[in-house]
C-alpha atoms as a PDB file:
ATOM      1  CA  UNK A   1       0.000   0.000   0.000  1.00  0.00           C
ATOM      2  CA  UNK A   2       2.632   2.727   0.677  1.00  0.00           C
ATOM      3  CA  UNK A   3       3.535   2.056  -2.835  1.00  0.00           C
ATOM      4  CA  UNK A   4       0.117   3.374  -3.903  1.00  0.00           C
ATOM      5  CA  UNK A   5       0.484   7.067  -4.437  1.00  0.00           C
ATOM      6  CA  UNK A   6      -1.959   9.532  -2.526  1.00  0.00           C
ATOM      7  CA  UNK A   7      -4.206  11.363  -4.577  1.00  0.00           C
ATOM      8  CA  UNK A   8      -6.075  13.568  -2.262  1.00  0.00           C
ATOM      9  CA  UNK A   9      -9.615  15.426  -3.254  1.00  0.00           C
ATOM     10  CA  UNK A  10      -9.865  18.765  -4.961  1.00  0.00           C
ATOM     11  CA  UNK A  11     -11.519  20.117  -1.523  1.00  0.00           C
ATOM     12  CA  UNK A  12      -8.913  18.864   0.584  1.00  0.00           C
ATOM     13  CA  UNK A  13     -11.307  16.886   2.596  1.00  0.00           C
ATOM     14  CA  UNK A  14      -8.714  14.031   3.522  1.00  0.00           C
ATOM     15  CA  UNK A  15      -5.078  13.978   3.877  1.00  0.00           C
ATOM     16  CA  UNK A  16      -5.230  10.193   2.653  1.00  0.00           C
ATOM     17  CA  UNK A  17      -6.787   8.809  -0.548  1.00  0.00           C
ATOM     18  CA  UNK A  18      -5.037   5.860  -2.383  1.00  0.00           C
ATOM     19  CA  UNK A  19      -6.491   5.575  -5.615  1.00  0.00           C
ATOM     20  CA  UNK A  20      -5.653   1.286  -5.635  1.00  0.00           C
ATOM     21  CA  UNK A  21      -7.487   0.752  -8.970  1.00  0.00           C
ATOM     22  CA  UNK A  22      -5.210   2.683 -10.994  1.00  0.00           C
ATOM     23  CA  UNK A  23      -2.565   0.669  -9.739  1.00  0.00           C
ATOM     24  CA  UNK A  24      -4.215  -2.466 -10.516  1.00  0.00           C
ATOM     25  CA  UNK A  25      -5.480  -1.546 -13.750  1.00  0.00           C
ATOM     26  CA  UNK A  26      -9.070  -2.182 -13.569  1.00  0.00           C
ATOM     27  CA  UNK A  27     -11.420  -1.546 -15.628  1.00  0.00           C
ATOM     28  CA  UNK A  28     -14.721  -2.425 -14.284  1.00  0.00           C
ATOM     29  CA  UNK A  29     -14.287  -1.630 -10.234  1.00  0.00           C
ATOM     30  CA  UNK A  30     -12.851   0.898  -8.504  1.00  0.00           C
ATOM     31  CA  UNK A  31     -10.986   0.854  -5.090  1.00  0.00           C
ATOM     32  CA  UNK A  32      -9.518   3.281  -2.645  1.00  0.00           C
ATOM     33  CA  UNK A  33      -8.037   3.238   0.471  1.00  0.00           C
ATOM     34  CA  UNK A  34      -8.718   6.088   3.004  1.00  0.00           C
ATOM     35  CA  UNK A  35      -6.865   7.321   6.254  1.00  0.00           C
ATOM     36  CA  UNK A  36      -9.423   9.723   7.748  1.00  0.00           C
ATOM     37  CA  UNK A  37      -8.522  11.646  10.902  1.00  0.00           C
ATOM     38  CA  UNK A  38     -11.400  13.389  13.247  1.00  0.00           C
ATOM     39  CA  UNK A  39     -13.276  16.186  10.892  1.00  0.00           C
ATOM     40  CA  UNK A  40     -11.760  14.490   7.671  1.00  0.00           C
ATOM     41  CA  UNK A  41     -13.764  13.220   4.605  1.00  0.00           C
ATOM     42  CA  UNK A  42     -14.786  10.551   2.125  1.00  0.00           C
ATOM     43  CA  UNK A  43     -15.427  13.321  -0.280  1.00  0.00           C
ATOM     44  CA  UNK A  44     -16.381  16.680  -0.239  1.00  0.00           C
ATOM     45  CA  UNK A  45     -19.991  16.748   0.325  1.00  0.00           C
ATOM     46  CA  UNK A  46     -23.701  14.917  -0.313  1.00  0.00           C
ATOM     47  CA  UNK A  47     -23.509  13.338  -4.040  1.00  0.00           C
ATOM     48  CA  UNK A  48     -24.736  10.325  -5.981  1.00  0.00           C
ATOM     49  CA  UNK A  49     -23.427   8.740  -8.797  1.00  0.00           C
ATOM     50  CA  UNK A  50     -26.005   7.679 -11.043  1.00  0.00           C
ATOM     51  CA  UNK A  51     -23.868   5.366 -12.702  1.00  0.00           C
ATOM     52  CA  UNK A  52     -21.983   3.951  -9.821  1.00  0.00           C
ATOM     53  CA  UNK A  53     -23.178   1.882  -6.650  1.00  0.00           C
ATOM     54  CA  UNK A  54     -20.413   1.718  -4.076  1.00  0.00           C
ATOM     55  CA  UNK A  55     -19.250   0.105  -0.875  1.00  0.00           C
ATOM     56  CA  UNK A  56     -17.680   1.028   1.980  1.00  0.00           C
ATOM     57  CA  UNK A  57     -15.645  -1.292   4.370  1.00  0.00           C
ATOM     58  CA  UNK A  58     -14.487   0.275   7.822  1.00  0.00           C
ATOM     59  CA  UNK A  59     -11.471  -1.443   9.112  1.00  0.00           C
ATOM     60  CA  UNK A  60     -10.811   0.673  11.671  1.00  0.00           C
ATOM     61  CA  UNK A  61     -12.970   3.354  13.987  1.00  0.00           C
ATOM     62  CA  UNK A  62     -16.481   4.550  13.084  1.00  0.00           C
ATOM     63  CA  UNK A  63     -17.779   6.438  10.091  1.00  0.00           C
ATOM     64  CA  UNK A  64     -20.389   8.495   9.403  1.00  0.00           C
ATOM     65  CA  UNK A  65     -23.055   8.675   6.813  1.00  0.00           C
ATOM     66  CA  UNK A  66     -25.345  10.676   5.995  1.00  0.00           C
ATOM     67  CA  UNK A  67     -27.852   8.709   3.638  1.00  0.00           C
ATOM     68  CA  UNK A  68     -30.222  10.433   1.173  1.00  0.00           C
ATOM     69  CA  UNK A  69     -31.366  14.405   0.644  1.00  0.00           C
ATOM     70  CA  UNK A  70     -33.172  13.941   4.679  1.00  0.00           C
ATOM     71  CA  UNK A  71     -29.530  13.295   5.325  1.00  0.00           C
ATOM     72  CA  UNK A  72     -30.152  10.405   8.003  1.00  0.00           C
ATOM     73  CA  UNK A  73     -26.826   9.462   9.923  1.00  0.00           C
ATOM     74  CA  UNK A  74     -25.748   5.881   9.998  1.00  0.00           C
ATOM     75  CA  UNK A  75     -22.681   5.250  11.794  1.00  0.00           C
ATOM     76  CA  UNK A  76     -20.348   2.170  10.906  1.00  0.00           C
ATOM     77  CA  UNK A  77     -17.985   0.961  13.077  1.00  0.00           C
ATOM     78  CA  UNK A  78     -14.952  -1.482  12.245  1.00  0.00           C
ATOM     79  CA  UNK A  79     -15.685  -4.317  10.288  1.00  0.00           C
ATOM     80  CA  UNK A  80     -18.961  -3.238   9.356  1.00  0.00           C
ATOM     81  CA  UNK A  81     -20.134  -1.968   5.745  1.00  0.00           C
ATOM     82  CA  UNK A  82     -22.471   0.116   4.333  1.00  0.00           C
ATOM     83  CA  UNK A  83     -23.613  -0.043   0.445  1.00  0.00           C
ATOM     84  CA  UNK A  84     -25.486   2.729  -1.657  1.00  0.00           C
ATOM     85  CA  UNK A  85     -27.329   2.061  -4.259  1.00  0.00           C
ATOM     86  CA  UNK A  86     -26.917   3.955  -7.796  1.00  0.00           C
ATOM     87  CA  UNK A  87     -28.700   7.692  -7.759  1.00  0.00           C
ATOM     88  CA  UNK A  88     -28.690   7.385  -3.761  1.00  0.00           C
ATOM     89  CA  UNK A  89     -27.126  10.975  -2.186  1.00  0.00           C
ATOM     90  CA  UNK A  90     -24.351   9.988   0.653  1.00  0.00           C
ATOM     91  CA  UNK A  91     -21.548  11.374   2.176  1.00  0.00           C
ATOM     92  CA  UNK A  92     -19.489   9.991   4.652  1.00  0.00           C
ATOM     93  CA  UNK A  93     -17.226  11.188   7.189  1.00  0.00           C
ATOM     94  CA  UNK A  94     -14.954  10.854  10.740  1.00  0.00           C
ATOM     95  CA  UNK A  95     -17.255  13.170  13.220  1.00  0.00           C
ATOM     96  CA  UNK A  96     -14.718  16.009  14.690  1.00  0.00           C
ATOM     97  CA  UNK A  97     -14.825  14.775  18.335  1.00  0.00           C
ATOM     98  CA  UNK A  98     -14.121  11.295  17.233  1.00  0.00           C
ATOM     99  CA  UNK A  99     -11.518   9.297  19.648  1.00  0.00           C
ATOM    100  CA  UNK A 100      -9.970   7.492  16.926  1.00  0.00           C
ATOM    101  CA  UNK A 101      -9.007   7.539  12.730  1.00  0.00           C
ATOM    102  CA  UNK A 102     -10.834   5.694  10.290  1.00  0.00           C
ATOM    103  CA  UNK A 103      -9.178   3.428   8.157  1.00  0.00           C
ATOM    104  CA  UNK A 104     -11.487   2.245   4.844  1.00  0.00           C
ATOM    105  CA  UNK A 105     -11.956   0.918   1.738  1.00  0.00           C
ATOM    106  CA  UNK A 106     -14.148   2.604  -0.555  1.00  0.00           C
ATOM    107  CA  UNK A 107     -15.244   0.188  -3.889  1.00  0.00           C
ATOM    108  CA  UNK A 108     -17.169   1.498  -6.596  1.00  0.00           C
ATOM    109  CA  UNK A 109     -18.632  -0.221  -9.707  1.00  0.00           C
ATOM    110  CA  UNK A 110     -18.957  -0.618 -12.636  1.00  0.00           C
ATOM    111  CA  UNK A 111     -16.315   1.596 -13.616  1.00  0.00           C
ATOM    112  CA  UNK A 112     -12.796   2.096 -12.273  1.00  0.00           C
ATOM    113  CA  UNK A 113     -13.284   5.989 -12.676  1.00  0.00           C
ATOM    114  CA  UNK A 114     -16.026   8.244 -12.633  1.00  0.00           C
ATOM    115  CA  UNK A 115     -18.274   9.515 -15.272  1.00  0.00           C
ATOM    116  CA  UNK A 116     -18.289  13.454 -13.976  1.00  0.00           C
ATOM    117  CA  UNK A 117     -21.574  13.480 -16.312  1.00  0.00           C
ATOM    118  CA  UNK A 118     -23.216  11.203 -13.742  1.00  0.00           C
ATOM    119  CA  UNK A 119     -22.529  13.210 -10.546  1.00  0.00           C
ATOM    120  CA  UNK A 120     -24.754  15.462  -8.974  1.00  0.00           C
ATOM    121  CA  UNK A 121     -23.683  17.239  -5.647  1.00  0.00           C
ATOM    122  CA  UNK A 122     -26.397  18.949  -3.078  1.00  0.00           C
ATOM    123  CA  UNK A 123     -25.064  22.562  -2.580  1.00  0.00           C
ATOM    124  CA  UNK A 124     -26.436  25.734  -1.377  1.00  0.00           C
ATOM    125  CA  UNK A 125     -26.626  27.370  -5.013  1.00  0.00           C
ATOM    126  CA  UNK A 126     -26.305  31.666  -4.381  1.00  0.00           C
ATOM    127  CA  UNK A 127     -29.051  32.289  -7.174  1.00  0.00           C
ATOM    128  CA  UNK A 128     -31.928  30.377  -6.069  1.00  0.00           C
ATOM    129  CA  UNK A 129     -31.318  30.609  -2.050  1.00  0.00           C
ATOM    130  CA  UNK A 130     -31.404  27.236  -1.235  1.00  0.00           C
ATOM    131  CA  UNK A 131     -29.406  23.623  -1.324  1.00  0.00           C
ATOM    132  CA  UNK A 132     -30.028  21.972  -4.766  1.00  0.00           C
ATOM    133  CA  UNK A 133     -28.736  19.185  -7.095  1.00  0.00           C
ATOM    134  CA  UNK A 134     -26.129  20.153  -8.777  1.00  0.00           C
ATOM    135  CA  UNK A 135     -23.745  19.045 -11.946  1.00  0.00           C
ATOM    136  CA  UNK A 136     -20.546  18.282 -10.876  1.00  0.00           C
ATOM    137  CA  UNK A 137     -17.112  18.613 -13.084  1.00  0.00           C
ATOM    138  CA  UNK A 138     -13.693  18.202 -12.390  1.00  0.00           C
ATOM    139  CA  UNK A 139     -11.789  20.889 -14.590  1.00  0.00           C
ATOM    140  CA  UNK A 140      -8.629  20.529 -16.579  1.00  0.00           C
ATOM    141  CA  UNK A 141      -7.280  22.342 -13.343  1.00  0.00           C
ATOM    142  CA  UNK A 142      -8.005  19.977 -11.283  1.00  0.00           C
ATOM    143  CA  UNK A 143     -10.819  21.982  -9.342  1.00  0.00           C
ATOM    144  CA  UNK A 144     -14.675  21.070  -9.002  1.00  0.00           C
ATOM    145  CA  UNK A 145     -16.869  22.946 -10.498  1.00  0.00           C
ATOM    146  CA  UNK A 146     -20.801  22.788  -9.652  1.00  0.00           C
ATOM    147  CA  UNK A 147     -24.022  23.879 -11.896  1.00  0.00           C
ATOM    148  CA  UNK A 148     -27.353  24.029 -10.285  1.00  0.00           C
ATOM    149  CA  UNK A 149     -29.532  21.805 -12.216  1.00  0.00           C
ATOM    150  CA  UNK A 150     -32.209  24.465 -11.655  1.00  0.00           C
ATOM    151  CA  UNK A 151     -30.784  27.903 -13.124  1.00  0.00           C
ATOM    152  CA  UNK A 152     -27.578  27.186 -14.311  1.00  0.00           C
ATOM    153  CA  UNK A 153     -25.195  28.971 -12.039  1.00  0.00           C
ATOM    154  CA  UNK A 154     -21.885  27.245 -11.498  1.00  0.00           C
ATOM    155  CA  UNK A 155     -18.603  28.210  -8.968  1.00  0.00           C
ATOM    156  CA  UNK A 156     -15.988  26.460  -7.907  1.00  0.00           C
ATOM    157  CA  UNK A 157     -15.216  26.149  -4.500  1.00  0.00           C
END
């Protein structure tokens, strides 16, 4: 594993993100491993994939979940999972006054890398006032870039 190069997210959400697919040359799964310290991230906020179900193994410490747009938590604890189906809006995270890291495996498939056309992201969009689906795009600059799927208006965080 410490051959595995970290590739962390555009938000900086996680200090530790080994992308183990690209490694292995997949083609039809995708895998990372994930050292998550107190306050640290999966990724950087509610999404689905609509093309993508996923898995999450905890091997160490608890995560949390928050599962669909009502957001309900769902901790796992080590040796537990949790699946999501694809189109179902998750997020998952180490709570800040956790006592301990997460260690995890996040599997994705089918696909060993995502189709940015099939992401949407809940964010607060400044035009219409409220948290709404939107696109989500990973520029040639490496940076995210949302549109709300309701009027259009994109920024990059």
């Amino acid at each position: 594993m410490d051959d595995v190069d970290v590739v962390t997210n555009p938000l900086d959400v996680h200090d530790v993100r080994r992308p183990v697919s690209r490694v292995l040359g997949t083609e039809h799964v995708a895998m990372n491993y994930f050292e998550l310290a107190p306050g640290d991230a999966f990724a950087g906020g509610l999404h689905a994939h609509g093309d993508q179900e996923e898995v999450f193994y905890v091997l160490s410490g608890v995560a949390t979940f928050e599962v669909g747009r009502d957001r309900e938590r769902v901790d796992v604890a080590a040796g537990e999972l949790i699946r999501f189906a694809p189109g179902e809006f998750q997020s998952g995270f180490v709570r800040g006054d956790a006592d301990e890291d997460v260690v995890a495996w996040a599997f994705g498939a089918p696909g060993a890398r995502h189709d940015w056309d099939a992401i949407e992201t809940i964010a607060a969009c400044a035009t219409c006032a409220e948290e709404r689906p939107h696109a989500t795009e990973l520029t040639d600059e490496g940076r995210f870039r949302f549109t709300c799927n309701a009027c259009g208006t994109s920024f990059s965080p």
